[in-house]
PDB file of N, CA and C in Angstrom:
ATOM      1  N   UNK A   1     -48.963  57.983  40.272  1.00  0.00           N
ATOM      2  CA  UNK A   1     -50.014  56.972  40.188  1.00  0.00           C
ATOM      3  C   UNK A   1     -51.256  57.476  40.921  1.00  0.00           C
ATOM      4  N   UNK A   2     -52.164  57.253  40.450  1.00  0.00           N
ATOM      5  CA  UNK A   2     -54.019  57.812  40.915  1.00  0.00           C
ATOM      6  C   UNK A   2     -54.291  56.777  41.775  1.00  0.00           C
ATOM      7  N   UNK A   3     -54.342  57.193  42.707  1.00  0.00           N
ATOM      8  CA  UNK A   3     -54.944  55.350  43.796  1.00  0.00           C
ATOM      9  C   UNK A   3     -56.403  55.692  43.464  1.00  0.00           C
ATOM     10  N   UNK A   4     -57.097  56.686  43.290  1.00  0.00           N
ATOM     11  CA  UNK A   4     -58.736  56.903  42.635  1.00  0.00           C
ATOM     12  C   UNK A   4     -59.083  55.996  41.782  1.00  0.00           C
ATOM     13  N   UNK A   5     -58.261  55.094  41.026  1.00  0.00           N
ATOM     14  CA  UNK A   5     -58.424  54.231  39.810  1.00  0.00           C
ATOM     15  C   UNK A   5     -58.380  52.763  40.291  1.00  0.00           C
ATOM     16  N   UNK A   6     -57.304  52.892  41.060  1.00  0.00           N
ATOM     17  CA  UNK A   6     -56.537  51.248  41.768  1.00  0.00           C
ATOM     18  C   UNK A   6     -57.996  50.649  42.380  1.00  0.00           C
ATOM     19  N   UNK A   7     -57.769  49.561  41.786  1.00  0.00           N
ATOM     20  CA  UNK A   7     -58.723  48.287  42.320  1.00  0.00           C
ATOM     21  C   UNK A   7     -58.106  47.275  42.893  1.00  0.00           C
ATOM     22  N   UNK A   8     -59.112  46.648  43.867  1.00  0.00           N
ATOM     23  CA  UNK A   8     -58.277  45.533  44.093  1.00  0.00           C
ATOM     24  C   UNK A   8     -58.980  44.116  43.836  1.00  0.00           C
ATOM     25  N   UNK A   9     -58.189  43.040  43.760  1.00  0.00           N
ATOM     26  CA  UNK A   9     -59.125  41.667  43.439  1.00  0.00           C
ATOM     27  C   UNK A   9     -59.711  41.306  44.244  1.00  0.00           C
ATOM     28  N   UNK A  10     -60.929  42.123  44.582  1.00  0.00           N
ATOM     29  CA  UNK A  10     -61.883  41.248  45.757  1.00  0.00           C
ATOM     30  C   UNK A  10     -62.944  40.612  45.365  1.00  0.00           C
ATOM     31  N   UNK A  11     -63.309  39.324  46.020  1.00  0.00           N
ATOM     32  CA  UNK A  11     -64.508  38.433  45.428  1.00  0.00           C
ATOM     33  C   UNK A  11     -65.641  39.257  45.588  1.00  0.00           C
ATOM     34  N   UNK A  12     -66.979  39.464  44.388  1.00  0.00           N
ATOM     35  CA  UNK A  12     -67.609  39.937  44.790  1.00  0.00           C
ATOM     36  C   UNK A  12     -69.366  38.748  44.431  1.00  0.00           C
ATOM     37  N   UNK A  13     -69.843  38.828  45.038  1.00  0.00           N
ATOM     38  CA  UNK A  13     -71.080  37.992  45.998  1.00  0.00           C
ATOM     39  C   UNK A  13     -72.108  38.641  45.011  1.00  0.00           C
ATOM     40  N   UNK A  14     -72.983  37.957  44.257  1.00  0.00           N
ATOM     41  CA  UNK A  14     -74.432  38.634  43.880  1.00  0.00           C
ATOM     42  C   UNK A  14     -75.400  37.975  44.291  1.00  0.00           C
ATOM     43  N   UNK A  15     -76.181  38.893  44.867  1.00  0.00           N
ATOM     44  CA  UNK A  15     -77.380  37.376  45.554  1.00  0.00           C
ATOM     45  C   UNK A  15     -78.656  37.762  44.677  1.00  0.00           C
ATOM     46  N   UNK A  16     -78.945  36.635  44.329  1.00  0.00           N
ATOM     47  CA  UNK A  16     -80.833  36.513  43.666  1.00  0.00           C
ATOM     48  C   UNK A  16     -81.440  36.234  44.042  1.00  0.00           C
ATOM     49  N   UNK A  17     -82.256  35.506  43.538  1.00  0.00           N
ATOM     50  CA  UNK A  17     -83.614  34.853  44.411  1.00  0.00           C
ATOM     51  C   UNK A  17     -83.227  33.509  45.241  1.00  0.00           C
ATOM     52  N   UNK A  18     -82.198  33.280  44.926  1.00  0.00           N
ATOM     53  CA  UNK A  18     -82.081  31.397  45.435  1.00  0.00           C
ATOM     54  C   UNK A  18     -80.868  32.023  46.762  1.00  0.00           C
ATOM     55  N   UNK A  19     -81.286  32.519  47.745  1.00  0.00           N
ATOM     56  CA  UNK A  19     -79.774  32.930  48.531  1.00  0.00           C
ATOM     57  C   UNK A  19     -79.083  31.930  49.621  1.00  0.00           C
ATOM     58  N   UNK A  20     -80.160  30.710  49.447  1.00  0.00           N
ATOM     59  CA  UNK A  20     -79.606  30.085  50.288  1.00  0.00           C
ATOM     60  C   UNK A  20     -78.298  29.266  49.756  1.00  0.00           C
ATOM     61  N   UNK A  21     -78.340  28.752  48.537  1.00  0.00           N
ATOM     62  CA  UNK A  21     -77.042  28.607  48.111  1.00  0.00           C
ATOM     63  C   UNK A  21     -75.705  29.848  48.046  1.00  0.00           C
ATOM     64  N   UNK A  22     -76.308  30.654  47.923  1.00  0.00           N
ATOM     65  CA  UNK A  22     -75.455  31.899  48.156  1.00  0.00           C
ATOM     66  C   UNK A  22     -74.995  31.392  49.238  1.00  0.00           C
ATOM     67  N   UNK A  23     -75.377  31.475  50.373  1.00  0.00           N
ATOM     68  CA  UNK A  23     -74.738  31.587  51.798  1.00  0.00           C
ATOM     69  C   UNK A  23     -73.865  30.639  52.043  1.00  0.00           C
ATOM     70  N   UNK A  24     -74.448  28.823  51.017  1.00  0.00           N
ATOM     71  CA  UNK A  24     -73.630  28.001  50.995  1.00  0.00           C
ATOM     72  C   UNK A  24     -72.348  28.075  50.674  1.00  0.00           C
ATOM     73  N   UNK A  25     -72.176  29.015  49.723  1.00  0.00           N
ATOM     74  CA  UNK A  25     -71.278  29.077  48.493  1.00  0.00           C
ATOM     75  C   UNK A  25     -69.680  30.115  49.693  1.00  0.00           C
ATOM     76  N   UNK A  26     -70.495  30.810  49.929  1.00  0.00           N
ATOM     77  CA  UNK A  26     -69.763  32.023  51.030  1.00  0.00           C
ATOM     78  C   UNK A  26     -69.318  31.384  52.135  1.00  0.00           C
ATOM     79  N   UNK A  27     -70.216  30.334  52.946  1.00  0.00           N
ATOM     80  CA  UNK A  27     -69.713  29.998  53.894  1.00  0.00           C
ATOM     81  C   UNK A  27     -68.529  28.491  53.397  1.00  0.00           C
ATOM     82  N   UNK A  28     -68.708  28.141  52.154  1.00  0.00           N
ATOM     83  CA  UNK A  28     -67.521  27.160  52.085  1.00  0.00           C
ATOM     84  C   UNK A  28     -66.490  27.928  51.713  1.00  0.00           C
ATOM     85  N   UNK A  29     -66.041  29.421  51.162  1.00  0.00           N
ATOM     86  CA  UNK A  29     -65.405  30.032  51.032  1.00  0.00           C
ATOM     87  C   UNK A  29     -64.661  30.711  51.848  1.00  0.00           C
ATOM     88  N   UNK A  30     -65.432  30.719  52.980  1.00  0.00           N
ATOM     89  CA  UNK A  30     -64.719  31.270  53.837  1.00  0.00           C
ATOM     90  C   UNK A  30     -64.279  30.427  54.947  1.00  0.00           C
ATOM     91  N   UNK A  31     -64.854  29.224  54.823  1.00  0.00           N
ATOM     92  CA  UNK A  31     -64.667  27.532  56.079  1.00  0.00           C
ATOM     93  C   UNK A  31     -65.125  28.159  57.072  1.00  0.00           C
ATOM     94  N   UNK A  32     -66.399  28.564  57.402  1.00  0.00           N
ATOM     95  CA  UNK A  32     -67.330  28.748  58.206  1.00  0.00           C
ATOM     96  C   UNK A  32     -68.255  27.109  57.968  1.00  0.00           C
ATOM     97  N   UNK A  33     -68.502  27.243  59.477  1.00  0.00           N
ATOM     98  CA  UNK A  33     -69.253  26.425  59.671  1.00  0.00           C
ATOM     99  C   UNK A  33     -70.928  26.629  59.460  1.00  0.00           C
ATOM    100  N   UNK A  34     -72.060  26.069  58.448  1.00  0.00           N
ATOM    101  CA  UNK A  34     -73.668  26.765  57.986  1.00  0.00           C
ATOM    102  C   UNK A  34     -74.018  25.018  58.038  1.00  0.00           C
ATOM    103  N   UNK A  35     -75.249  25.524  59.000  1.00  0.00           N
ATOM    104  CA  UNK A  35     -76.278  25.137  58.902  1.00  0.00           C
ATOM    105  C   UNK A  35     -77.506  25.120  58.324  1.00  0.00           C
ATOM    106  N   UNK A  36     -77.916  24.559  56.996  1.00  0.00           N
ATOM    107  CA  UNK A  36     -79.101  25.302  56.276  1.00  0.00           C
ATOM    108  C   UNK A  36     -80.093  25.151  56.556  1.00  0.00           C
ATOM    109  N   UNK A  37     -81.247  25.869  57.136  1.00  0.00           N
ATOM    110  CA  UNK A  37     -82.624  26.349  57.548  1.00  0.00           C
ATOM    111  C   UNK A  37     -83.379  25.019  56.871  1.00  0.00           C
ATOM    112  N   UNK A  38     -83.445  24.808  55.847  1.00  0.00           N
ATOM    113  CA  UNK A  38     -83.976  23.807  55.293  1.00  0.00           C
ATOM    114  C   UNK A  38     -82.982  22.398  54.970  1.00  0.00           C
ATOM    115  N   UNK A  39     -84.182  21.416  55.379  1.00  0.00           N
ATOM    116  CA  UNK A  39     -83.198  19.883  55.260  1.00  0.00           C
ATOM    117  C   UNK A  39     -83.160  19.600  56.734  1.00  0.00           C
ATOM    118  N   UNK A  40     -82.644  18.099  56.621  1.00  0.00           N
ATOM    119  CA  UNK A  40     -82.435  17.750  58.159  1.00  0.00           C
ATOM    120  C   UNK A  40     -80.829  17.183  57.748  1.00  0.00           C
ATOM    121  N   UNK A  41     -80.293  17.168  58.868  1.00  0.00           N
ATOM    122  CA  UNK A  41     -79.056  16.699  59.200  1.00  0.00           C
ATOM    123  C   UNK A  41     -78.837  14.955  60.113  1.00  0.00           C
ATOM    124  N   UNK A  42     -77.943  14.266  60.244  1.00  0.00           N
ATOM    125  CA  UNK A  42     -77.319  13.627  60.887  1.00  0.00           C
ATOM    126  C   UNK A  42     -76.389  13.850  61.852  1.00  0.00           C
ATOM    127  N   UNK A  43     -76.158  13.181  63.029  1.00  0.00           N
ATOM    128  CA  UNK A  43     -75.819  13.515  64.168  1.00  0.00           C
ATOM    129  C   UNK A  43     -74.425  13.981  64.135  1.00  0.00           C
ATOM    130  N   UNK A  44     -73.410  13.403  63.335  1.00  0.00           N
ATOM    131  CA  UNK A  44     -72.635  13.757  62.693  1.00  0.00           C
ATOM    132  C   UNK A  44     -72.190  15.052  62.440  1.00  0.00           C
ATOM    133  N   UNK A  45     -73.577  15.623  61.260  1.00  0.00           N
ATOM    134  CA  UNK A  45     -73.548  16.738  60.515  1.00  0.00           C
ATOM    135  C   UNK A  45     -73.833  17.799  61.718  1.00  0.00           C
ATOM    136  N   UNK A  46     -74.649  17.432  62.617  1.00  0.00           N
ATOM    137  CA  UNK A  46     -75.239  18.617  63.719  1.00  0.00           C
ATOM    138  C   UNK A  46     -74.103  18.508  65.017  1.00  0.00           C
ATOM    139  N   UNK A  47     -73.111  17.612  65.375  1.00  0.00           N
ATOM    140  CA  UNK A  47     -72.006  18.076  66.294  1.00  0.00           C
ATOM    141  C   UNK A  47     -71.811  19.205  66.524  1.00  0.00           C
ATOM    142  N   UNK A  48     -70.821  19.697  65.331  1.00  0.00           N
ATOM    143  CA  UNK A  48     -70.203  20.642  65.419  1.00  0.00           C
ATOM    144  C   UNK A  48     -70.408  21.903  65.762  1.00  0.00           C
ATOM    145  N   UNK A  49     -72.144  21.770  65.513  1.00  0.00           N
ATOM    146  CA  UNK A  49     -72.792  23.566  65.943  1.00  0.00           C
ATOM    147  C   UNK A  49     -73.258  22.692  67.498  1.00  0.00           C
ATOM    148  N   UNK A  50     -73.103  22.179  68.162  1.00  0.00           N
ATOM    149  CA  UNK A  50     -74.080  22.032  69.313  1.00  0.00           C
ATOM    150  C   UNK A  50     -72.675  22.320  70.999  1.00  0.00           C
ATOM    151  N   UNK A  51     -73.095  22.611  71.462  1.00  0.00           N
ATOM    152  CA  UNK A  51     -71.835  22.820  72.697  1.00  0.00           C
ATOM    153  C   UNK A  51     -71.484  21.259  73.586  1.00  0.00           C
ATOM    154  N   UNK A  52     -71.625  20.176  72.763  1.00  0.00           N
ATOM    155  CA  UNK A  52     -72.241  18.468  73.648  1.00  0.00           C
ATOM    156  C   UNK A  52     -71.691  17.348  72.482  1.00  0.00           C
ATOM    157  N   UNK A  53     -71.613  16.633  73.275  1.00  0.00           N
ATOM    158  CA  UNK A  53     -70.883  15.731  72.143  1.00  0.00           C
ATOM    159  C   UNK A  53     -72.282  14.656  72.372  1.00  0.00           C
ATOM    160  N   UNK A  54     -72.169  13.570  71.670  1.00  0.00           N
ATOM    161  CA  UNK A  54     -72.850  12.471  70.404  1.00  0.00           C
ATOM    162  C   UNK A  54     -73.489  11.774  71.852  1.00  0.00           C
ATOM    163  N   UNK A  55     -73.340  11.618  72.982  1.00  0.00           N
ATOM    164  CA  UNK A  55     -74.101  10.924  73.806  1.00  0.00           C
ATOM    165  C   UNK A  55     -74.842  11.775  74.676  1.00  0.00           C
ATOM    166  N   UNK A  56     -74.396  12.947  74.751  1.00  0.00           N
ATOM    167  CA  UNK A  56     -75.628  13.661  74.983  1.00  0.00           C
ATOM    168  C   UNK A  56     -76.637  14.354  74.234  1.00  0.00           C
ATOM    169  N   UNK A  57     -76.253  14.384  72.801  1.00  0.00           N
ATOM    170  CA  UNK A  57     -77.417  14.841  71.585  1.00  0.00           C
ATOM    171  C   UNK A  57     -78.090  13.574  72.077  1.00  0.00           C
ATOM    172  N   UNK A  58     -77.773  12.589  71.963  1.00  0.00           N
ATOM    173  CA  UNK A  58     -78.984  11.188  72.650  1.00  0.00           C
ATOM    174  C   UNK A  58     -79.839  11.211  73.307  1.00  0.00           C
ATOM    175  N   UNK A  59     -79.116  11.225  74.505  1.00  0.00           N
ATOM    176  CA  UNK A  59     -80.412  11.049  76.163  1.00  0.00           C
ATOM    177  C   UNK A  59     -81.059  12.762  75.732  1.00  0.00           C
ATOM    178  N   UNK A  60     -80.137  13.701  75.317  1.00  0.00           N
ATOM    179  CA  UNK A  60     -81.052  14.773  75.647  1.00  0.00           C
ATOM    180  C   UNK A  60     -81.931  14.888  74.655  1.00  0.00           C
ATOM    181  N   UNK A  61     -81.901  13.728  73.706  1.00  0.00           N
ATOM    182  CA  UNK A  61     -83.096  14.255  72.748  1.00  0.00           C
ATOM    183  C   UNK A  61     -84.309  12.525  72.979  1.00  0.00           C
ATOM    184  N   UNK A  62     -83.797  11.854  73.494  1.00  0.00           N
ATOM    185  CA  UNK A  62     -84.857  10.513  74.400  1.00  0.00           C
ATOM    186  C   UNK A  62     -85.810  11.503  75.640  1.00  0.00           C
ATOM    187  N   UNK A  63     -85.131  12.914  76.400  1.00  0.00           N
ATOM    188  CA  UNK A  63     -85.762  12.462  77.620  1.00  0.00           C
ATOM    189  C   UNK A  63     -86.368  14.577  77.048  1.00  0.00           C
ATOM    190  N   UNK A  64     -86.193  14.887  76.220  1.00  0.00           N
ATOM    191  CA  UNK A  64     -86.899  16.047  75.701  1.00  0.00           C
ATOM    192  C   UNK A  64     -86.207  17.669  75.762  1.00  0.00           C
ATOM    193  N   UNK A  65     -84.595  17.188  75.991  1.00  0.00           N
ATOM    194  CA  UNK A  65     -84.318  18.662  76.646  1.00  0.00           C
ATOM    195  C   UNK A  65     -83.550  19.213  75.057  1.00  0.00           C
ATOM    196  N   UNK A  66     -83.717  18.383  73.820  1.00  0.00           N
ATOM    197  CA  UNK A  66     -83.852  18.502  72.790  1.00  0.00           C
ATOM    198  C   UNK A  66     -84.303  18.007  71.633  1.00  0.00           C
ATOM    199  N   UNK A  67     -84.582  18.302  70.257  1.00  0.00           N
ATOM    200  CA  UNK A  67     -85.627  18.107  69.488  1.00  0.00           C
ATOM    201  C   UNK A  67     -85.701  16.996  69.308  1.00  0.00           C
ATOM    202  N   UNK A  68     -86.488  15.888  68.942  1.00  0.00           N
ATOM    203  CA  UNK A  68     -86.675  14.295  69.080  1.00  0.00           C
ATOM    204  C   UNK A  68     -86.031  14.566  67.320  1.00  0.00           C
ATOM    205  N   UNK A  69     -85.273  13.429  67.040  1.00  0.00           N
ATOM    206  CA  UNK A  69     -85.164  13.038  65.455  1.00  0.00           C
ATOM    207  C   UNK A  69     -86.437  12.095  65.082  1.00  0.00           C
ATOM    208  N   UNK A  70     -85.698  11.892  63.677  1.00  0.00           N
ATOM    209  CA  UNK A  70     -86.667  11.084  63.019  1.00  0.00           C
ATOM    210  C   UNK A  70     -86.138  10.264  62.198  1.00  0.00           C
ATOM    211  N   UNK A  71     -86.555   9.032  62.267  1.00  0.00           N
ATOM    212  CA  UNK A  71     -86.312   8.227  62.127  1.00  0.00           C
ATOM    213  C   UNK A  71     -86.821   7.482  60.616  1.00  0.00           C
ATOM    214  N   UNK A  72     -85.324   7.666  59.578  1.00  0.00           N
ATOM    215  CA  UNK A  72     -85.646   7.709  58.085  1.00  0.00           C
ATOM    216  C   UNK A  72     -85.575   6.272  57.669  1.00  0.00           C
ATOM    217  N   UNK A  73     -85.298   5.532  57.876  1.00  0.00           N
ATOM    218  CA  UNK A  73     -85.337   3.615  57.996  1.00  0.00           C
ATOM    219  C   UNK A  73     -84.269   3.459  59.253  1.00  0.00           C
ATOM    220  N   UNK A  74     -84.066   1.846  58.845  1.00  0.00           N
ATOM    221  CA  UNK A  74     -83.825   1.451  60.175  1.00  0.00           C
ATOM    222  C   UNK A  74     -82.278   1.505  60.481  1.00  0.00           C
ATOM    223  N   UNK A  75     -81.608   2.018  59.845  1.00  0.00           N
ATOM    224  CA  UNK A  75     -80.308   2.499  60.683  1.00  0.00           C
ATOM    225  C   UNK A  75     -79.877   3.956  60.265  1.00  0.00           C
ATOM    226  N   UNK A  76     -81.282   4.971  60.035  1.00  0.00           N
ATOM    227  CA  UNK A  76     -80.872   6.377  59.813  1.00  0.00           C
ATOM    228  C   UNK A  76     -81.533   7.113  60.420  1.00  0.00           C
ATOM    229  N   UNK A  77     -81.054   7.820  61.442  1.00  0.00           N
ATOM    230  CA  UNK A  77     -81.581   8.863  61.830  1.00  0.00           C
ATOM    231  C   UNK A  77     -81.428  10.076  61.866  1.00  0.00           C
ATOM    232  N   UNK A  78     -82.371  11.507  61.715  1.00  0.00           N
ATOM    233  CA  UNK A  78     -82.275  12.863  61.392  1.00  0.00           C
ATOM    234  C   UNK A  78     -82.923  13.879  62.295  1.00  0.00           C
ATOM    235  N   UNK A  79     -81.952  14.815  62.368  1.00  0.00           N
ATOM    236  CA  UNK A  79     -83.234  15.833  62.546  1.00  0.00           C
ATOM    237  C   UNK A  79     -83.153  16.866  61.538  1.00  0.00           C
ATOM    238  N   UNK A  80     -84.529  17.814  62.224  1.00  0.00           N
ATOM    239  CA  UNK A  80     -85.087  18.972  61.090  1.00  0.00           C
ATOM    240  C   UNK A  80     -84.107  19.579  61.570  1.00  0.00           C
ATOM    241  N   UNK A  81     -83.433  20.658  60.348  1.00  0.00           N
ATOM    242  CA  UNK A  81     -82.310  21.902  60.844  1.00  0.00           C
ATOM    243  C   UNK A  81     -82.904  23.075  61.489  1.00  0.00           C
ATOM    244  N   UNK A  82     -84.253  23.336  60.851  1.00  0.00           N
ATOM    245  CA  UNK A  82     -84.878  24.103  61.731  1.00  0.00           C
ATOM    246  C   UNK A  82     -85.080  23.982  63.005  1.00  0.00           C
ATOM    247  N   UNK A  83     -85.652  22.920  63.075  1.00  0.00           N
ATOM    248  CA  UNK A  83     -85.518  22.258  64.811  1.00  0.00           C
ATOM    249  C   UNK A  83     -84.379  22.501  65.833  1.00  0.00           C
ATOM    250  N   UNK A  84     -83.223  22.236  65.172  1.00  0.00           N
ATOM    251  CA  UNK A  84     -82.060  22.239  65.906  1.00  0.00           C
ATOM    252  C   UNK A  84     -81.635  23.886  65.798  1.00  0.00           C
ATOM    253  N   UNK A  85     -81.914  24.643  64.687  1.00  0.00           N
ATOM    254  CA  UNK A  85     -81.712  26.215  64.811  1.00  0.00           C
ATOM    255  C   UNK A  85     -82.525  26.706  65.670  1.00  0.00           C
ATOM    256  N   UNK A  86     -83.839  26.242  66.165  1.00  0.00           N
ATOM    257  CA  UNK A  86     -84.287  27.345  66.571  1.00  0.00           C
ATOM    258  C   UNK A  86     -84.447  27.500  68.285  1.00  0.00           C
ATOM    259  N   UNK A  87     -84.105  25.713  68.484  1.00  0.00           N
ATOM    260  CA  UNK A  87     -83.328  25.070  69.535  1.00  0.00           C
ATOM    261  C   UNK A  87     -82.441  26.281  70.528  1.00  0.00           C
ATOM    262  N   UNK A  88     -81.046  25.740  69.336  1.00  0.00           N
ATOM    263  CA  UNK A  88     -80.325  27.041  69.370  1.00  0.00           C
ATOM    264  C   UNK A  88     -80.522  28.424  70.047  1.00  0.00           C
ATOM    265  N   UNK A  89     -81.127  28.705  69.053  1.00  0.00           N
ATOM    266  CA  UNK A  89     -81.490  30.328  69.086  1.00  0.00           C
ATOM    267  C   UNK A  89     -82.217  30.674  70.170  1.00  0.00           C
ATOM    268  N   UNK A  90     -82.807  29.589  71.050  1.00  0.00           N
ATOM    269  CA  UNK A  90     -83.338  29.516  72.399  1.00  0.00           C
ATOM    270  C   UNK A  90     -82.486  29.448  73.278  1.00  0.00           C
ATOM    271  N   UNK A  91     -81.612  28.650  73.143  1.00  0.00           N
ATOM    272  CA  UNK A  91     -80.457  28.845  74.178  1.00  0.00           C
ATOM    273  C   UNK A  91     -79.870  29.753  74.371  1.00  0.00           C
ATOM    274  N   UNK A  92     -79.358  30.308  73.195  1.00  0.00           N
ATOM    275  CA  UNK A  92     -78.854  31.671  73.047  1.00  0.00           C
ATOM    276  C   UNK A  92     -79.318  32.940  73.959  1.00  0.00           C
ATOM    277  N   UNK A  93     -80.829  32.997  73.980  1.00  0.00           N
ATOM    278  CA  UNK A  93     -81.391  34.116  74.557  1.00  0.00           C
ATOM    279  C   UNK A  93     -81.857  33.689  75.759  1.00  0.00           C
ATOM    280  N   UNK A  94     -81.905  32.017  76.383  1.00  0.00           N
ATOM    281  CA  UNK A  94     -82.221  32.290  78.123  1.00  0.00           C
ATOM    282  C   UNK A  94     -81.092  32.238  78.431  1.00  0.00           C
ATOM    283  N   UNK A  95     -79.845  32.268  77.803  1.00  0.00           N
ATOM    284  CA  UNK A  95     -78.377  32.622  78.429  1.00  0.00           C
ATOM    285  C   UNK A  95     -77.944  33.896  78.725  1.00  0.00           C
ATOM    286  N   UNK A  96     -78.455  34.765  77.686  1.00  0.00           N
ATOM    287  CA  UNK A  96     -77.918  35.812  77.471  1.00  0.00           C
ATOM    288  C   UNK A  96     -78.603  36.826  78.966  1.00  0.00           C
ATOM    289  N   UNK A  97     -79.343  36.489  79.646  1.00  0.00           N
ATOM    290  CA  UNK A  97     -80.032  37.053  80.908  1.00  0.00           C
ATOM    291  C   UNK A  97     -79.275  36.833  82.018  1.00  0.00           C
ATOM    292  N   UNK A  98     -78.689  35.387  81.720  1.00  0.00           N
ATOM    293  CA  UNK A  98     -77.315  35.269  83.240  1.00  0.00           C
ATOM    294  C   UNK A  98     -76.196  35.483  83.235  1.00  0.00           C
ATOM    295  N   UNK A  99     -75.681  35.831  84.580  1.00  0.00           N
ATOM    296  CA  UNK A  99     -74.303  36.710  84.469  1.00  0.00           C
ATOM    297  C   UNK A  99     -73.195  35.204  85.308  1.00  0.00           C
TER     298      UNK A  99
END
């Protein structure tokens, strides 16, 4: 037998112009947890990426030590995903300086 020939069934990914569904598509495939750059979320939806549970996404977003939501009628509230990514991505790097 030629293993030079042997294939194996691996999923394979084509990305186009639209990749953000791509990433959607990959990350439900693989049960990764994605946050998409665009859109806002519910408090709910934004838990799971944040290191804090549901009463401190609150006060810390009343007293500024994260992004204020917004307020879509009167019993919905959101934030931007960008907001909360880039949030993130701030934390990330004044952490990464302490030992």
């Amino acid at each position: 037998m030629n293993n030079s020939n042997t294939t194996q069934n691996v999923p394979v990914t084509i990305f186009t112009g639209d990749t953000s569904s791509n990433i959607e598509q990959i990350a439900e495939r693989l049960n990764v947890k994605y946050l998409p750059p665009q859109g806002m979320s519910r408090a709910s939806q934004l838990l799971p990426f944040l290191p804090f549970g549901s009463s401190t996404l609150w006060a810390w977003s009343r007293d500024g030590r994260f992004p204020s939501p917004i307020r879509l009628s009167n019993t919905m509230t959101a934030w931007r995903n960008a907001d909360v990514i880039e949030w993130l991505n701030n934390q990330t790097i004044s952490n990464d300086g302490e030992v």
